[in-house]
C-alpha atoms as a PDB file:
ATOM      1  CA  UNK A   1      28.257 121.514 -57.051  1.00  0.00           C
ATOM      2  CA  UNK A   2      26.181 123.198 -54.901  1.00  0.00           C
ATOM      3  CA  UNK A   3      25.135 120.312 -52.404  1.00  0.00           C
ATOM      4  CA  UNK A   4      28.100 119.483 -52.163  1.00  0.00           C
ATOM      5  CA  UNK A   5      29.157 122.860 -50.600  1.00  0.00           C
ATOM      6  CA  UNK A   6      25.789 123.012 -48.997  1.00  0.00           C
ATOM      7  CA  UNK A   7      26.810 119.733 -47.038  1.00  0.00           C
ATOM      8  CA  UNK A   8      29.922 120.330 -46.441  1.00  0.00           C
ATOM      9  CA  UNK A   9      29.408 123.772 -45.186  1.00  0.00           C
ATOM     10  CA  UNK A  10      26.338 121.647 -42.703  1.00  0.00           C
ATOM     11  CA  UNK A  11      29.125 119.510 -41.825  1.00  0.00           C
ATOM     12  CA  UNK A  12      31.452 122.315 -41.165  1.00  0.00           C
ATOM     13  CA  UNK A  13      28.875 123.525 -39.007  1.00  0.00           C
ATOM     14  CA  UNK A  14      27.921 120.890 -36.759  1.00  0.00           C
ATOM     15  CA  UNK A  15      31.692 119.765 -36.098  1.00  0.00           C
ATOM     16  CA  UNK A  16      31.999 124.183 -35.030  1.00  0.00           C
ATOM     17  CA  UNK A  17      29.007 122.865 -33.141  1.00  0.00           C
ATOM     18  CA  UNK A  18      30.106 119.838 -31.328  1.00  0.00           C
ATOM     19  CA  UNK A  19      34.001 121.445 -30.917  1.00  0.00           C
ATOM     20  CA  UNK A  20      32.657 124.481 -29.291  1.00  0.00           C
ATOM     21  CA  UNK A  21      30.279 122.279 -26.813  1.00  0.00           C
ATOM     22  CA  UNK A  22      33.344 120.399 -26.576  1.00  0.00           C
ATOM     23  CA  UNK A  23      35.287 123.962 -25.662  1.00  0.00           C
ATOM     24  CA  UNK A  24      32.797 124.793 -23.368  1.00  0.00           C
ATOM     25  CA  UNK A  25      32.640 121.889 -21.645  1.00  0.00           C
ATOM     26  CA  UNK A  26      36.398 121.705 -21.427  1.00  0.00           C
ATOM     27  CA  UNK A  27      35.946 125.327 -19.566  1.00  0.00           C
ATOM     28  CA  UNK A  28      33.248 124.645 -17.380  1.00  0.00           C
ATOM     29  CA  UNK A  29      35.135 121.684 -15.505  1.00  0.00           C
ATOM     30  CA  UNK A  30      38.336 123.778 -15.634  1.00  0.00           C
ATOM     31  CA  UNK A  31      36.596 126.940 -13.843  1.00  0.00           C
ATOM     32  CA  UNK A  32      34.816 123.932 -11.289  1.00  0.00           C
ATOM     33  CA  UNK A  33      37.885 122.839 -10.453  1.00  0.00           C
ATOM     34  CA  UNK A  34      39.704 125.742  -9.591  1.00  0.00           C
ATOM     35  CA  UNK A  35      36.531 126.629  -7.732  1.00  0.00           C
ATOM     36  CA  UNK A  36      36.797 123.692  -6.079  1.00  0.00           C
ATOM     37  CA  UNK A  37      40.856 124.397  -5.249  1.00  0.00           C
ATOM     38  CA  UNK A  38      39.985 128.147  -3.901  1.00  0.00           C
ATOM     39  CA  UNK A  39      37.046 127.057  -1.586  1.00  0.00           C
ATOM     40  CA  UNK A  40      39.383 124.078  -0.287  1.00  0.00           C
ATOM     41  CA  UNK A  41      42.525 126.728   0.137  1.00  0.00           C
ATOM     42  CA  UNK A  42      40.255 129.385   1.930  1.00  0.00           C
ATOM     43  CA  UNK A  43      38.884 125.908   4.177  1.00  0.00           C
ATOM     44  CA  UNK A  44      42.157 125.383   5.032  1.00  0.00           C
ATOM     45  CA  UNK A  45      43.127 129.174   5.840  1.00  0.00           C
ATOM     46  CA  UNK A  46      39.917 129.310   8.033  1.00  0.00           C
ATOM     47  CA  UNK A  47      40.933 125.806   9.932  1.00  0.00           C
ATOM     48  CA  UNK A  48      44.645 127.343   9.820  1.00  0.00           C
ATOM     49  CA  UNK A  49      43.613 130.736  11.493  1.00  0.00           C
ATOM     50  CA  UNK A  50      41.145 129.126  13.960  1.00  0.00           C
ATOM     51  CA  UNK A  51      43.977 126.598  15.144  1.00  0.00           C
ATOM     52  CA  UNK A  52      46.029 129.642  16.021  1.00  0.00           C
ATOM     53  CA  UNK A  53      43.709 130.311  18.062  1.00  0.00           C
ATOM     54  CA  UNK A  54      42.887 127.389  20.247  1.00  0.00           C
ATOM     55  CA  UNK A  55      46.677 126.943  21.141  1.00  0.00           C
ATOM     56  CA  UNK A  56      46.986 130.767  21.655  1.00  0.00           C
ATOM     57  CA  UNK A  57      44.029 130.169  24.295  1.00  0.00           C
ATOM     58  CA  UNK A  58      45.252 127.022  25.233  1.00  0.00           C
ATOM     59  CA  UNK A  59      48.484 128.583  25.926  1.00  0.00           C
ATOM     60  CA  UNK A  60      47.058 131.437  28.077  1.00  0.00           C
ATOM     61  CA  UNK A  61      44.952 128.640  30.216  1.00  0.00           C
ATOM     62  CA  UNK A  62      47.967 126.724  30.921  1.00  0.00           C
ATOM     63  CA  UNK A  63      50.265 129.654  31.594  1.00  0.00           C
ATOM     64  CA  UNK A  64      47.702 130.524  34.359  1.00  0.00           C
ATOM     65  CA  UNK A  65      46.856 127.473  36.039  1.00  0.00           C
ATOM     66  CA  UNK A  66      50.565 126.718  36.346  1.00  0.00           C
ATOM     67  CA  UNK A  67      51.303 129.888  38.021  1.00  0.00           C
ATOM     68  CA  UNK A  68      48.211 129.032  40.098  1.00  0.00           C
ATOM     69  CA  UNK A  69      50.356 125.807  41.149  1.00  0.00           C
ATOM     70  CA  UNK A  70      53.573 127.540  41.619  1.00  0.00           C
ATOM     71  CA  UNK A  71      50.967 129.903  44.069  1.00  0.00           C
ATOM     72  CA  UNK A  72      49.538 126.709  45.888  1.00  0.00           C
ATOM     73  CA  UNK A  73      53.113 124.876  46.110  1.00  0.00           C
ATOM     74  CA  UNK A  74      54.394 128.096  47.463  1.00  0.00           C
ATOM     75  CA  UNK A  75      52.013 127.600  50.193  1.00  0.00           C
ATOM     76  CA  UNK A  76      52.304 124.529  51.044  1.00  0.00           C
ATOM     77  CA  UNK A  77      56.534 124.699  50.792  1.00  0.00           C
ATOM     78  CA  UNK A  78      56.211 127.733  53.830  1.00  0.00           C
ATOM     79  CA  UNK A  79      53.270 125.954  55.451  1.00  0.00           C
ATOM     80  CA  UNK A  80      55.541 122.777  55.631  1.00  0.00           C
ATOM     81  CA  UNK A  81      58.491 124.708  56.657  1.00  0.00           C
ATOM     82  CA  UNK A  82      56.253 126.549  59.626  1.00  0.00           C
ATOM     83  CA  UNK A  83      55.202 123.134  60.898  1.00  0.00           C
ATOM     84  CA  UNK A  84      58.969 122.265  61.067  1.00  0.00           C
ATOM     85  CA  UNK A  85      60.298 125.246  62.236  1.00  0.00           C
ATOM     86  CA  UNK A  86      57.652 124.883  65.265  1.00  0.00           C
ATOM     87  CA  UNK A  87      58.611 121.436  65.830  1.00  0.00           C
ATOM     88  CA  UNK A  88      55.199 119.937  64.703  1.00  0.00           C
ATOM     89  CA  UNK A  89      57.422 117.637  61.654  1.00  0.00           C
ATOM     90  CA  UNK A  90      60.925 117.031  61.176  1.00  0.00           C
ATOM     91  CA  UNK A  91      63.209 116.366  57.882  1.00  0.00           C
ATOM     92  CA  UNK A  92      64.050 112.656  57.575  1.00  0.00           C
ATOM     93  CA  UNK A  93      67.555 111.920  59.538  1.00  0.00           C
ATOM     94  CA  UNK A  94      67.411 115.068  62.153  1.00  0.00           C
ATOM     95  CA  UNK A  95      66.884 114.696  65.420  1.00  0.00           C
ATOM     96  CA  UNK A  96      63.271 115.351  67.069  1.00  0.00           C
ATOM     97  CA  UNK A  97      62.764 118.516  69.302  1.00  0.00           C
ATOM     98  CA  UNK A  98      60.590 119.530  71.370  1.00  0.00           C
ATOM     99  CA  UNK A  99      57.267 121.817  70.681  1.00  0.00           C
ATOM    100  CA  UNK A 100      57.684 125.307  72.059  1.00  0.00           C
ATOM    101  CA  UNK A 101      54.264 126.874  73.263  1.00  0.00           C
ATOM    102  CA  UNK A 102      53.715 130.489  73.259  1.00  0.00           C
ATOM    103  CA  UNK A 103      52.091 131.884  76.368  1.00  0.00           C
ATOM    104  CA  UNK A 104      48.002 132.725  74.756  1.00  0.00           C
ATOM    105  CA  UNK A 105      48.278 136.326  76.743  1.00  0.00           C
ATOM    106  CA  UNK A 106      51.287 137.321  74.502  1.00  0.00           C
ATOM    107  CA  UNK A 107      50.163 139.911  72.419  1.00  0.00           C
ATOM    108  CA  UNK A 108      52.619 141.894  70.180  1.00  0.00           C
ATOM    109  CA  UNK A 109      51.725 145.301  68.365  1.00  0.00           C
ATOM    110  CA  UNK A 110      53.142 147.139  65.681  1.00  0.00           C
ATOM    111  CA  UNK A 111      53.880 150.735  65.761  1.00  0.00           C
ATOM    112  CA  UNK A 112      52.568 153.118  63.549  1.00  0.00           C
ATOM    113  CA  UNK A 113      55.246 155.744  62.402  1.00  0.00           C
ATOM    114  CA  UNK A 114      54.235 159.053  63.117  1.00  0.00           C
END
């Protein structure tokens, strides 16, 4: 009677043995794979928070070369409109006129308020 409990208490051992290997095994890929989820989550917060922040930047750059356009077509809008109002161009369907010259020794000044 005593082998017999002798082996089955072995065998009662090694399947503890083998179910608790099993167990651990069972934990280990469990714990790797959430491991595995939080380094891809905090990957994708990193990515999320740096794409904020090229358009941010990409917003500010275009935000300032269009107002550097609107500056430029500004300038060329009153340049064009100085070369028609001196007769240099005119708008399609009026009638040409002639270029007025100012005299070169016409000088005007501004006066300073006292």
């Amino acid at each position: 009677m005593g082998t017999f409990n002798r082996a089955t208490d072995t065998q009662n051992a090694q399947g503890s043995l083998h179910a608790q290997a099993a167990n651990q095994h069972a934990f280990m890929q469990a714990q790797q794979q959430r491991n595995a989820l939080m380094a891809s989550a905090l990957e994708a917060a990193v990515k999320e928070r740096e794409l904020a922040s090229q358009n941010k930047s990409r917003n500010l750059i275009n935000f300032a070369n269009n107002l550097g356009l609107i500056g430029r077509e500004n300038w060329a809008q009153n340049r064009l409109n100085w070369l028609i109002r001196n007769g240099y161009y005119r708008r399609y369907g009026q009638p040409a006129t002639t270029v007025s010259t100012v005299p070169a020794t016409t000088v005007t000044t501004a006066k300073v308020p006292e």
